[in-house]
N, C-alpha and C. Protein backbone atom coordinates (compact mmCIF):
# COMPACT_ATOMS: atom_id res chain seq x y z
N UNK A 1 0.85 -1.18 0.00
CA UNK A 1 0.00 0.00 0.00
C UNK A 1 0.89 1.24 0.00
N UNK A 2 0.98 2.27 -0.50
CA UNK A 2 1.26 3.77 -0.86
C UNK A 2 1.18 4.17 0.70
N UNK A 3 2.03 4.74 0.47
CA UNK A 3 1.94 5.95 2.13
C UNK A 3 1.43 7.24 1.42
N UNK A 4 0.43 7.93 2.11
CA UNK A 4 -0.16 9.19 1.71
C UNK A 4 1.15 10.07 1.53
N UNK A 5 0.61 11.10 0.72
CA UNK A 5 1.17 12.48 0.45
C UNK A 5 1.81 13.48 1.52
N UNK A 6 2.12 13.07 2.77
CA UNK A 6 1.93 13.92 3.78
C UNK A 6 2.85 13.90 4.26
N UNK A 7 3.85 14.80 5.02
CA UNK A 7 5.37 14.95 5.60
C UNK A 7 5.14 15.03 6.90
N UNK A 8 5.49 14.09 7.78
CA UNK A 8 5.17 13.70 8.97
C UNK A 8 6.18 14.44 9.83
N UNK A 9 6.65 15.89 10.35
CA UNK A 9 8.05 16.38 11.12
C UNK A 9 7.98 15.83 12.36
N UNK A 10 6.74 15.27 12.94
CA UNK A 10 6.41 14.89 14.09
C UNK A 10 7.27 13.12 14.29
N UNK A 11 7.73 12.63 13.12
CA UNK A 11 8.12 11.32 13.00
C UNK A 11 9.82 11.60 14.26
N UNK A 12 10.21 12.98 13.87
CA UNK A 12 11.41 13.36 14.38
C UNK A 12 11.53 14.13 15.38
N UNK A 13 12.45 13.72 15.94
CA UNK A 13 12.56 14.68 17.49
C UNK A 13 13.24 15.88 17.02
N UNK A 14 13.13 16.71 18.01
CA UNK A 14 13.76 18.41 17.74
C UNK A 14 15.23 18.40 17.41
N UNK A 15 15.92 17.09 17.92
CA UNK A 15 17.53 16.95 17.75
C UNK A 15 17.79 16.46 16.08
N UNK A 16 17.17 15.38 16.04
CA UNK A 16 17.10 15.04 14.46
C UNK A 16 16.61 15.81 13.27
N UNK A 17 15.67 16.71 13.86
CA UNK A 17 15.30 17.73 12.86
C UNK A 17 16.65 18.82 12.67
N UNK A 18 16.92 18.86 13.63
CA UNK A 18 17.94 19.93 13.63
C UNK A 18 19.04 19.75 12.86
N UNK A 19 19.39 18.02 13.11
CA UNK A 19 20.28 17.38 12.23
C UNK A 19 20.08 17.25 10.77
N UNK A 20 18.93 16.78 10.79
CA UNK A 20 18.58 16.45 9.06
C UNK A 20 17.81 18.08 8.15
N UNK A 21 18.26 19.10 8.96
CA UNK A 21 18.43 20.59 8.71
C UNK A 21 19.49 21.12 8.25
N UNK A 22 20.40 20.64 9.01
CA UNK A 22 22.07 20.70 8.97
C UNK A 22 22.44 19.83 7.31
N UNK A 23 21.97 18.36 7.53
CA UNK A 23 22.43 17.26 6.12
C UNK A 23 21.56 18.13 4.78
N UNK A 24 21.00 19.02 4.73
CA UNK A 24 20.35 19.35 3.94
C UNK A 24 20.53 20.54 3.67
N UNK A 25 21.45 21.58 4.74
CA UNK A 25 21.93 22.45 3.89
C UNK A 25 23.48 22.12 3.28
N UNK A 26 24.03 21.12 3.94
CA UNK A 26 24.95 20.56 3.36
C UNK A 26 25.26 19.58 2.01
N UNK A 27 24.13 19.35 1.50
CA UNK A 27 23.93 18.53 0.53
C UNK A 27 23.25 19.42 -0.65
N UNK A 28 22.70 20.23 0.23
CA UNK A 28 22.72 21.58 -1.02
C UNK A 28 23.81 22.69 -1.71
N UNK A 29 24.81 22.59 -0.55
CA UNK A 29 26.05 23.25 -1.05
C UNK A 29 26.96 22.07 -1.67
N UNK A 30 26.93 21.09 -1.61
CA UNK A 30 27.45 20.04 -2.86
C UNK A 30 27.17 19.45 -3.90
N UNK A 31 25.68 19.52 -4.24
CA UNK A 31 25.00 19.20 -5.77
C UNK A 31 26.08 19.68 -6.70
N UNK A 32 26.09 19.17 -7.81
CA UNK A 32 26.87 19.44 -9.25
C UNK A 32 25.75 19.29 -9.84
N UNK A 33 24.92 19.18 -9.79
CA UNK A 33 23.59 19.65 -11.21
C UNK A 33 22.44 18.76 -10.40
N UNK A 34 21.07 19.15 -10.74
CA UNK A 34 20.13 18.54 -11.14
C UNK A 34 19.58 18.25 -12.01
N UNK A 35 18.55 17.44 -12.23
CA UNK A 35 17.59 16.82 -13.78
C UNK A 35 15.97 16.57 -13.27
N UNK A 36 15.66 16.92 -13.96
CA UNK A 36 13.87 16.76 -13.48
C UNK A 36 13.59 15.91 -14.04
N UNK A 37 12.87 14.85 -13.51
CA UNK A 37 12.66 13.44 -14.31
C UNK A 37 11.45 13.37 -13.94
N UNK A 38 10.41 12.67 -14.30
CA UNK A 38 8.60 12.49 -14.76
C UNK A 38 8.28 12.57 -13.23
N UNK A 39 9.04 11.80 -12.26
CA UNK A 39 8.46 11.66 -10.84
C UNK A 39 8.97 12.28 -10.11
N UNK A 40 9.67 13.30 -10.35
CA UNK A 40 10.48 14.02 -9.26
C UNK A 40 11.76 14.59 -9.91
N UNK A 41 12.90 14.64 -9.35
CA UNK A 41 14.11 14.95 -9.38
C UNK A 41 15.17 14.33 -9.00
N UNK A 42 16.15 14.46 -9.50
CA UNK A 42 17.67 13.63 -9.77
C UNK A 42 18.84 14.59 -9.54
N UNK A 43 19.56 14.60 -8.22
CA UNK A 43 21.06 15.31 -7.99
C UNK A 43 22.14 14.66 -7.65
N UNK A 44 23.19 15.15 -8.70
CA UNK A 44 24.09 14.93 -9.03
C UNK A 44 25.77 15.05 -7.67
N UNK A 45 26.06 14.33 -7.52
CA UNK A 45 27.00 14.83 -6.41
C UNK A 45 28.76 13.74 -6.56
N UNK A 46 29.70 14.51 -6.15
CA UNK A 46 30.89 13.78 -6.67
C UNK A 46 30.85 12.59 -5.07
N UNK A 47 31.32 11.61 -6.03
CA UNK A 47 31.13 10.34 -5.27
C UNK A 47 32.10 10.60 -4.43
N UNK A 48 32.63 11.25 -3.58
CA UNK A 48 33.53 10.94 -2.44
C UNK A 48 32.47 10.04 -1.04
N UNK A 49 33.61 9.52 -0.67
CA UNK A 49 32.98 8.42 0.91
C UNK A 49 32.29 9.43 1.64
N UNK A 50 32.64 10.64 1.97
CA UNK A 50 31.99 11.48 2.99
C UNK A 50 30.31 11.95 2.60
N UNK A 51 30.50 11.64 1.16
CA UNK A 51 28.90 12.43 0.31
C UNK A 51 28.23 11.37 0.77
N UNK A 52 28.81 10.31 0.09
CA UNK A 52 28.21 9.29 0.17
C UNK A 52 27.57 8.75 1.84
N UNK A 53 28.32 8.90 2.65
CA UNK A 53 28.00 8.91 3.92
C UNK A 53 26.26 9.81 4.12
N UNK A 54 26.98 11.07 3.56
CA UNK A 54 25.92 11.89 4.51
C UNK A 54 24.66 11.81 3.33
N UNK A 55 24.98 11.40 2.67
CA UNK A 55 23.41 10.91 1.73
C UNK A 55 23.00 10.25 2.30
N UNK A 56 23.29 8.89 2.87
CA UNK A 56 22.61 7.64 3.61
C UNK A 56 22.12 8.06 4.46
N UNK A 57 22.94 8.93 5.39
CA UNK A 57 22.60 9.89 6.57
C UNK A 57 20.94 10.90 6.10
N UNK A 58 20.59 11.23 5.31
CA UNK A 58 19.93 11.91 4.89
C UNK A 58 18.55 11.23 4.44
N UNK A 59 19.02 10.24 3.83
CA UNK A 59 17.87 8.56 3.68
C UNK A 59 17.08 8.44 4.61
N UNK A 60 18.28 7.79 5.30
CA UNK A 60 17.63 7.19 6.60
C UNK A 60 16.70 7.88 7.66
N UNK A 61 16.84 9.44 7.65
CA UNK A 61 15.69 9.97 8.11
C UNK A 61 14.32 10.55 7.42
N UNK A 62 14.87 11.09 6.17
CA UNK A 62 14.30 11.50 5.48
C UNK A 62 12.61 10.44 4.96
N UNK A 63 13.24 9.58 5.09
CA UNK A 63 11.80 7.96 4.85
C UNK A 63 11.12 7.92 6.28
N UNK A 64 11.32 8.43 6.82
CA UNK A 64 10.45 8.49 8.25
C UNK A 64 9.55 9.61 8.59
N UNK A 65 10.03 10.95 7.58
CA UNK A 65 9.35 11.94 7.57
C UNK A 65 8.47 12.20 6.54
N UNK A 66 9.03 11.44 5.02
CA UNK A 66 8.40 11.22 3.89
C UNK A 66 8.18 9.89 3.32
N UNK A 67 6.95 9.03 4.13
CA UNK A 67 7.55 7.83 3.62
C UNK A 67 7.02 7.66 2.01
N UNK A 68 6.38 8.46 1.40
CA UNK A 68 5.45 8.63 0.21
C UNK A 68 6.66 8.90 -0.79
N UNK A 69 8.12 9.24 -0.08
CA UNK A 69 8.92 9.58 -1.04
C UNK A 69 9.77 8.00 -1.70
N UNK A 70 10.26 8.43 -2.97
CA UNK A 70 10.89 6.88 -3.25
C UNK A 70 12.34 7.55 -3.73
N UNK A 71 13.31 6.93 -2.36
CA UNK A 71 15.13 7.79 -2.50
C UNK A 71 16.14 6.25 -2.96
N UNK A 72 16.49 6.95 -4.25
CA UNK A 72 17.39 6.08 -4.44
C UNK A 72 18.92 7.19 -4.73
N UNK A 73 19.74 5.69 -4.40
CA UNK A 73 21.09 6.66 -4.28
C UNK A 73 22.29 5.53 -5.21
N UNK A 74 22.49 6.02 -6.06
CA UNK A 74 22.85 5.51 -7.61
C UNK A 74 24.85 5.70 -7.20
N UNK A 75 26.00 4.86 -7.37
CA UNK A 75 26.76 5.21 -7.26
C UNK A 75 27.20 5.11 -9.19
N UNK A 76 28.04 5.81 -10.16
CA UNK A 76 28.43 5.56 -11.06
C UNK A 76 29.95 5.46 -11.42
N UNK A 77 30.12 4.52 -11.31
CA UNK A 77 32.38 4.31 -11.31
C UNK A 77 32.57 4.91 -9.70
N UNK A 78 33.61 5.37 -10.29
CA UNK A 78 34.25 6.43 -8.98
C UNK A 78 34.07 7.88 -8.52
N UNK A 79 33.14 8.34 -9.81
CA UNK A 79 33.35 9.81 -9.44
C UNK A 79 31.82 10.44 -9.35
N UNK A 80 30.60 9.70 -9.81
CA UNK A 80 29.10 9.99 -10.06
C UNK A 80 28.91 9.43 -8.90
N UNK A 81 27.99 10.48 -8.46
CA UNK A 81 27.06 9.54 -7.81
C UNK A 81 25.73 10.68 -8.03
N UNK A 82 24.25 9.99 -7.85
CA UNK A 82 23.27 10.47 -7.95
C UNK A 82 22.10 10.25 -7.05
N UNK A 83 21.30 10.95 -6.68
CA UNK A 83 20.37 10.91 -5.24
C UNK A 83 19.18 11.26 -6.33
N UNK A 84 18.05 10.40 -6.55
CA UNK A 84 16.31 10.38 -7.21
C UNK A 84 15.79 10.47 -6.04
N UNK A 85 15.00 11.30 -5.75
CA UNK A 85 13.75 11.67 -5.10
C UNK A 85 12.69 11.73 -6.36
N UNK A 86 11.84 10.56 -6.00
CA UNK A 86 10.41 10.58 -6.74
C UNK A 86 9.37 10.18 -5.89
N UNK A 87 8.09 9.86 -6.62
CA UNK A 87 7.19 9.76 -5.41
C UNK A 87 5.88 10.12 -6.61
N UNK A 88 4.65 10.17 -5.95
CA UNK A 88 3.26 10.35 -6.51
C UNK A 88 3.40 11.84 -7.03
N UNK A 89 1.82 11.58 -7.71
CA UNK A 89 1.56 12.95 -8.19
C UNK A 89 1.80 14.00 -7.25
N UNK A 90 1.98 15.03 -7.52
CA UNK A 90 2.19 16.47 -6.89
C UNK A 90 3.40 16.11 -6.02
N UNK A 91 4.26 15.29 -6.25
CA UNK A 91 5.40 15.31 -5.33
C UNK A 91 6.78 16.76 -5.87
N UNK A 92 6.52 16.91 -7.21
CA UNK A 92 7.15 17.18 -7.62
C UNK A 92 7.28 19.19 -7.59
N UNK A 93 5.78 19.85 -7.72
CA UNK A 93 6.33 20.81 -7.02
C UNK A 93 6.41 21.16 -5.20
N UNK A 94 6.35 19.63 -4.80
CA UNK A 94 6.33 19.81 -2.99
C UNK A 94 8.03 19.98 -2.98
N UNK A 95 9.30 18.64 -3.75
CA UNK A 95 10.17 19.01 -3.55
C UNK A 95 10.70 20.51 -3.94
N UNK A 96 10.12 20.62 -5.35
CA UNK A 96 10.99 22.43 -5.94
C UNK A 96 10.76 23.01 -5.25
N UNK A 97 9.80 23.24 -4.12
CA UNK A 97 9.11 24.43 -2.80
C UNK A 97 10.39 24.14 -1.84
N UNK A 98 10.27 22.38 -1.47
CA UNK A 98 11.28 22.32 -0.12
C UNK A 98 12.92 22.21 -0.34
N UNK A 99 13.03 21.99 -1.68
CA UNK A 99 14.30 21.74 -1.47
C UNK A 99 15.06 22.87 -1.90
N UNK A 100 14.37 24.12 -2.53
CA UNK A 100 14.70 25.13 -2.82
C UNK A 100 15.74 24.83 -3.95
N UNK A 101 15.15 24.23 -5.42
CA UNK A 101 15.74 23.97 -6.41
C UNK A 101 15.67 25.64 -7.16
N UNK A 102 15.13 26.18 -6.66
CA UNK A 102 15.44 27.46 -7.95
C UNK A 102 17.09 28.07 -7.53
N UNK A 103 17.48 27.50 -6.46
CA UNK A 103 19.25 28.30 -6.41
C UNK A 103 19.92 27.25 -6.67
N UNK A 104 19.73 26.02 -7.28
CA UNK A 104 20.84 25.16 -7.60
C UNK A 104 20.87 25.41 -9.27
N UNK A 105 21.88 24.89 -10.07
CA UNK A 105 22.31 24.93 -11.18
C UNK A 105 21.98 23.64 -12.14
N UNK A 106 20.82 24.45 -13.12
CA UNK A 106 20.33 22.71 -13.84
C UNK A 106 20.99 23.06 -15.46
N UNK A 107 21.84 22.49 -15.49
CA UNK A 107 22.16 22.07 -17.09
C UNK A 107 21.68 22.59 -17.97
């Protein structure tokens, strides 16, 4: 069954919010591009261990607050890596609102 449309902040305590506040302005100052794809959006980030870390880091809470979202995290060789956020209808201008895609750089 689908998990509704709905962003649960209550899933997280005030410490984890604070944290997965922090992984998210940090993962916004490391994108190398985005791509808008039919269900959402696709960012681009250089595969170092530490990205890669704090993406998982970012997963793992992020599905507790959105479980309606569908996060995959794509590694390519050594140097790609890519984070899909998709999900149902209208997911797509909920992320461009939250993730504040109009200051990142799309191709």
């Amino acid at each position: 069954m689908d998990s509704p449309f709905v962003c649960d902040l209550a899933a997280l305590d005030a410490t984890e919010r604070e944290r997965h506040r922090d992984v998210g302005q940090e993962m916004h100052r490391l994108v190398r591009e985005f791509r808008e794809l039919a269900d959402g959006y696709a960012f681009r980030f250089s595969a170092e261990s530490s990205t890669i870390l704090l993406l998982a880091e970012f997963i793992a809470v992020e599905r507790l607050c959105c479980p309606f979202l569908s996060l995959v995290l794509e590694v390519e060789g050594e140097r790609t890596l890519w984070l899909k956020l998709t999900g149902p209808d209208g997911v797509k201008p909920f992320l461009h609102a939250e993730l504040g895609l109009v200051h990142l750089r799309q191709p």
